[in-house]
C-alpha atoms as a PDB file:
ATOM      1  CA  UNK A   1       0.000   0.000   0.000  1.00  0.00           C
ATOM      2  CA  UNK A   2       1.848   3.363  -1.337  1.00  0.00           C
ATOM      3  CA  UNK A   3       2.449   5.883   1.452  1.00  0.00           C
ATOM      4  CA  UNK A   4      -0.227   8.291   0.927  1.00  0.00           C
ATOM      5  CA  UNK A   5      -3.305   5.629   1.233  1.00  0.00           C
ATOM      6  CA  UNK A   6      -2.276   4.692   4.083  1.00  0.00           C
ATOM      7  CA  UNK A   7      -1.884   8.384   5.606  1.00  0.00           C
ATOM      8  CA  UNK A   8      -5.563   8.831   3.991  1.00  0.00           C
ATOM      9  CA  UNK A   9      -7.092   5.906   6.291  1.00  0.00           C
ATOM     10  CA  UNK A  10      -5.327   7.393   9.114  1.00  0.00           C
ATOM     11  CA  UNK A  11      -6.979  10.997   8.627  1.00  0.00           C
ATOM     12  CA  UNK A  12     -10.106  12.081  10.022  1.00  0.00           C
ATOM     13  CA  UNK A  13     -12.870  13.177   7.925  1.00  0.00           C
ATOM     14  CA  UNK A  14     -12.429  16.760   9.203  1.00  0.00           C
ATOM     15  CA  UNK A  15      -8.815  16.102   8.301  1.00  0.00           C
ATOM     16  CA  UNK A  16      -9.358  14.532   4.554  1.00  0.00           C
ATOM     17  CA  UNK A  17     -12.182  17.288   3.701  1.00  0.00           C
ATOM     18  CA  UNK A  18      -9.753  19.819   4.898  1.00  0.00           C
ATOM     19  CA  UNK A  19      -7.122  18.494   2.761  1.00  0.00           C
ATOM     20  CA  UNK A  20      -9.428  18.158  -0.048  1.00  0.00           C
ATOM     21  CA  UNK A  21     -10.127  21.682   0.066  1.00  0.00           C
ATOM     22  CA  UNK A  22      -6.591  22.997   0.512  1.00  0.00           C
ATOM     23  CA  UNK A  23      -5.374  20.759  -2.500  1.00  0.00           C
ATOM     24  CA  UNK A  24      -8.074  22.121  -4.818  1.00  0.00           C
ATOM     25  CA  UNK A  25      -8.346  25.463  -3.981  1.00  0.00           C
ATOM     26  CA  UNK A  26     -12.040  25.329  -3.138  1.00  0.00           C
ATOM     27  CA  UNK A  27     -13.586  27.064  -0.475  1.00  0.00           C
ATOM     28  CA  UNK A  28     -15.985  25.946   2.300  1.00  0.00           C
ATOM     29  CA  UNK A  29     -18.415  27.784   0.551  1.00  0.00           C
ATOM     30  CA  UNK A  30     -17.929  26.473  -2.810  1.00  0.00           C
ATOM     31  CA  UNK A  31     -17.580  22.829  -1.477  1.00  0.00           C
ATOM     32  CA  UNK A  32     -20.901  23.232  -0.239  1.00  0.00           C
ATOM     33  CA  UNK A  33     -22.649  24.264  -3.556  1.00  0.00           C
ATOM     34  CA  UNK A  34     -20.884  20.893  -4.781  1.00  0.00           C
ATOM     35  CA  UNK A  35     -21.891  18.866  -1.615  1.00  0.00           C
ATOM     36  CA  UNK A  36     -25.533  19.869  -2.751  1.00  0.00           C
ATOM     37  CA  UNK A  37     -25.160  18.902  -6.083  1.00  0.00           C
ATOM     38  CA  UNK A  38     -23.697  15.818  -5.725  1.00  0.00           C
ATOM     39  CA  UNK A  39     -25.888  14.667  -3.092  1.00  0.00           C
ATOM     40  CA  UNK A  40     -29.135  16.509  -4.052  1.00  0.00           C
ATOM     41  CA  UNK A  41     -29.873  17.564  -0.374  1.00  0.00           C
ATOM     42  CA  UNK A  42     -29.042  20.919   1.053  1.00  0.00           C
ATOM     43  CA  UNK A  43     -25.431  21.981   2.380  1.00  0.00           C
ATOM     44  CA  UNK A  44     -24.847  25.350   3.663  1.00  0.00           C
ATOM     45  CA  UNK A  45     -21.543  26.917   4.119  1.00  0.00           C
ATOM     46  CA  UNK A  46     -22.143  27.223   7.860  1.00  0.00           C
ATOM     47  CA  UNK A  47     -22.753  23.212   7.992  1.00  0.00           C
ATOM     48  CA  UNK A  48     -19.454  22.923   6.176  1.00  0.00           C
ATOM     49  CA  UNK A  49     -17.676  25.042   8.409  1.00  0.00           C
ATOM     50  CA  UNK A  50     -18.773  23.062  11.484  1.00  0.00           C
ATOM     51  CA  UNK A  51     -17.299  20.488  10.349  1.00  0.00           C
ATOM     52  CA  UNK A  52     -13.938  21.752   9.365  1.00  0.00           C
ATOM     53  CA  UNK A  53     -14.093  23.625  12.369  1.00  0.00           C
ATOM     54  CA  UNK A  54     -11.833  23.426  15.593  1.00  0.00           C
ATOM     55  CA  UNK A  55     -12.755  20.306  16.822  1.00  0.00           C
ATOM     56  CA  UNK A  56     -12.791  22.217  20.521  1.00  0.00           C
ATOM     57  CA  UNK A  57     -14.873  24.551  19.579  1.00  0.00           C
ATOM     58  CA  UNK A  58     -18.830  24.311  21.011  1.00  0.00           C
ATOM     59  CA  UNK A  59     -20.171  24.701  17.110  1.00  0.00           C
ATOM     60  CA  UNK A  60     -18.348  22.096  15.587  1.00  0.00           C
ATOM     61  CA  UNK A  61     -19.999  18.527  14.659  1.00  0.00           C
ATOM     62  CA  UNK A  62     -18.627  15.781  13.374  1.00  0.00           C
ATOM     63  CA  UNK A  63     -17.887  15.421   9.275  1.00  0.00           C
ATOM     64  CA  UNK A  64     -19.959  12.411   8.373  1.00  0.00           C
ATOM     65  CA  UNK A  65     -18.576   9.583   5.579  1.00  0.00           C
ATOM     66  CA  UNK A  66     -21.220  11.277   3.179  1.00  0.00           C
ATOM     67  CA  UNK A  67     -19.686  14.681   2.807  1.00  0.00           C
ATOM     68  CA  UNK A  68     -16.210  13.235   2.337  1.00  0.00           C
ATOM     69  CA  UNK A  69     -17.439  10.707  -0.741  1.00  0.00           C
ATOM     70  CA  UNK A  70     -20.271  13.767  -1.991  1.00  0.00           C
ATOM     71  CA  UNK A  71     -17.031  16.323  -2.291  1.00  0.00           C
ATOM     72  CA  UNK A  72     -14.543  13.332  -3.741  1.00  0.00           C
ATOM     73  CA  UNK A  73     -17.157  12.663  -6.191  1.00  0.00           C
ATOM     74  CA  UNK A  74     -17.756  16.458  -6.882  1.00  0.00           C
ATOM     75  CA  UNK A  75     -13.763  16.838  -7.159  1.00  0.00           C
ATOM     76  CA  UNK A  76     -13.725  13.457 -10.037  1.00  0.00           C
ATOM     77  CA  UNK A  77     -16.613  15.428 -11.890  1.00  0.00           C
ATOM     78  CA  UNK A  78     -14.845  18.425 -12.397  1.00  0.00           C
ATOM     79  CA  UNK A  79     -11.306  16.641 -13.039  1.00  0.00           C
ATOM     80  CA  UNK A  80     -12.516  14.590 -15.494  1.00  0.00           C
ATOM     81  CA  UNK A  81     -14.705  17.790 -17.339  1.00  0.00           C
ATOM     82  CA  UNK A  82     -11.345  19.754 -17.261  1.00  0.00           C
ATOM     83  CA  UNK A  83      -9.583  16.641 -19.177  1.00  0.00           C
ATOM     84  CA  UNK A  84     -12.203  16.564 -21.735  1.00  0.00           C
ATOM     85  CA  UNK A  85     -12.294  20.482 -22.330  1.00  0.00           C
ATOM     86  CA  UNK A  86      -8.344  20.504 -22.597  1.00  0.00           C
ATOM     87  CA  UNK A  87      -8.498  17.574 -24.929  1.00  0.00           C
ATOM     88  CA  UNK A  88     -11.109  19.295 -27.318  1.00  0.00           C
ATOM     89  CA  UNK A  89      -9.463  22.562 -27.095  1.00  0.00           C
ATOM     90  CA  UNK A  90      -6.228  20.571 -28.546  1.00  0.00           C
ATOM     91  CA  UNK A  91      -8.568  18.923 -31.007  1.00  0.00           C
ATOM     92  CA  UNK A  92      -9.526  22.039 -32.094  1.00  0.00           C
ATOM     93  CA  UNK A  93      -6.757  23.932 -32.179  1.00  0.00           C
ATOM     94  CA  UNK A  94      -5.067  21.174 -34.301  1.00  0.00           C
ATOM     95  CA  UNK A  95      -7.984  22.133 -36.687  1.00  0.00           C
ATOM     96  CA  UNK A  96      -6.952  25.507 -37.517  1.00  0.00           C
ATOM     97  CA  UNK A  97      -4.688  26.268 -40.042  1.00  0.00           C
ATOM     98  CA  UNK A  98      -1.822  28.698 -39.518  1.00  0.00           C
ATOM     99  CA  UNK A  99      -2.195  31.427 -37.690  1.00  0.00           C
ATOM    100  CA  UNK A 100      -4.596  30.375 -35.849  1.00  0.00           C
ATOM    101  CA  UNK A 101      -7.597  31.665 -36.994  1.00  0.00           C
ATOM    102  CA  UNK A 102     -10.637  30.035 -38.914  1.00  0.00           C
ATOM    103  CA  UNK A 103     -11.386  29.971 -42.158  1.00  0.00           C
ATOM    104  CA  UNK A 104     -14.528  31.596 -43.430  1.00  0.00           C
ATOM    105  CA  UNK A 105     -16.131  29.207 -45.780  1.00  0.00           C
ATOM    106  CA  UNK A 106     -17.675  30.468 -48.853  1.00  0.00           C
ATOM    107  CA  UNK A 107     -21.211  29.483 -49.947  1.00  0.00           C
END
């Protein structure tokens, strides 16, 4: 088992959504918009910042299994639409003829 799966099992959920979030640049308030979508329920930034929260802190409730798959799910989707935008930009860029400009095609 490589290094960093292991680490991952050892990690709390507040730990791996925090993570998560740091890695991808995403804020609490943007992970919830894609906690909501994935899942199809509501998810408000203040939920999400209880659970990333101080874990000593009175407003602070645990980060269920649920968030951590809805946001690792939500991070896939948007991975795997930035592939397939970068590999039809290249497709169509390797359309255009030099200079990089289309053609106008007469009628």
């Amino acid at each position: 088992m490589p290094i960093y799966e292991w680490l991952r099992e050892k990690m709390t959920n507040r730990e791996r959504y925090r993570q998560m979030l740091k890695d991808n640049g995403i804020t609490q308030a943007k992970s919830a918009v894609l906690v909501a979508a994935v899942t199809q329920r509501p998810c408000s930034a203040r939920t999400v910042r209880s659970w990333v929260n101080d874990p000593d802190k009175p407003s602070t409730s645990p980060c269920p299994d649920w968030a951590v798959a809805a946001l690792e799910k939500a991070i896939d989707y948007m991975e795997r639409a930035l592939a397939r935008r970068k590999v039809e930009t290249l497709n169509t860029d390797a359309e255009l003829p030099p200079g990089g400009e289309p053609q106008e095609k007469a009628l």
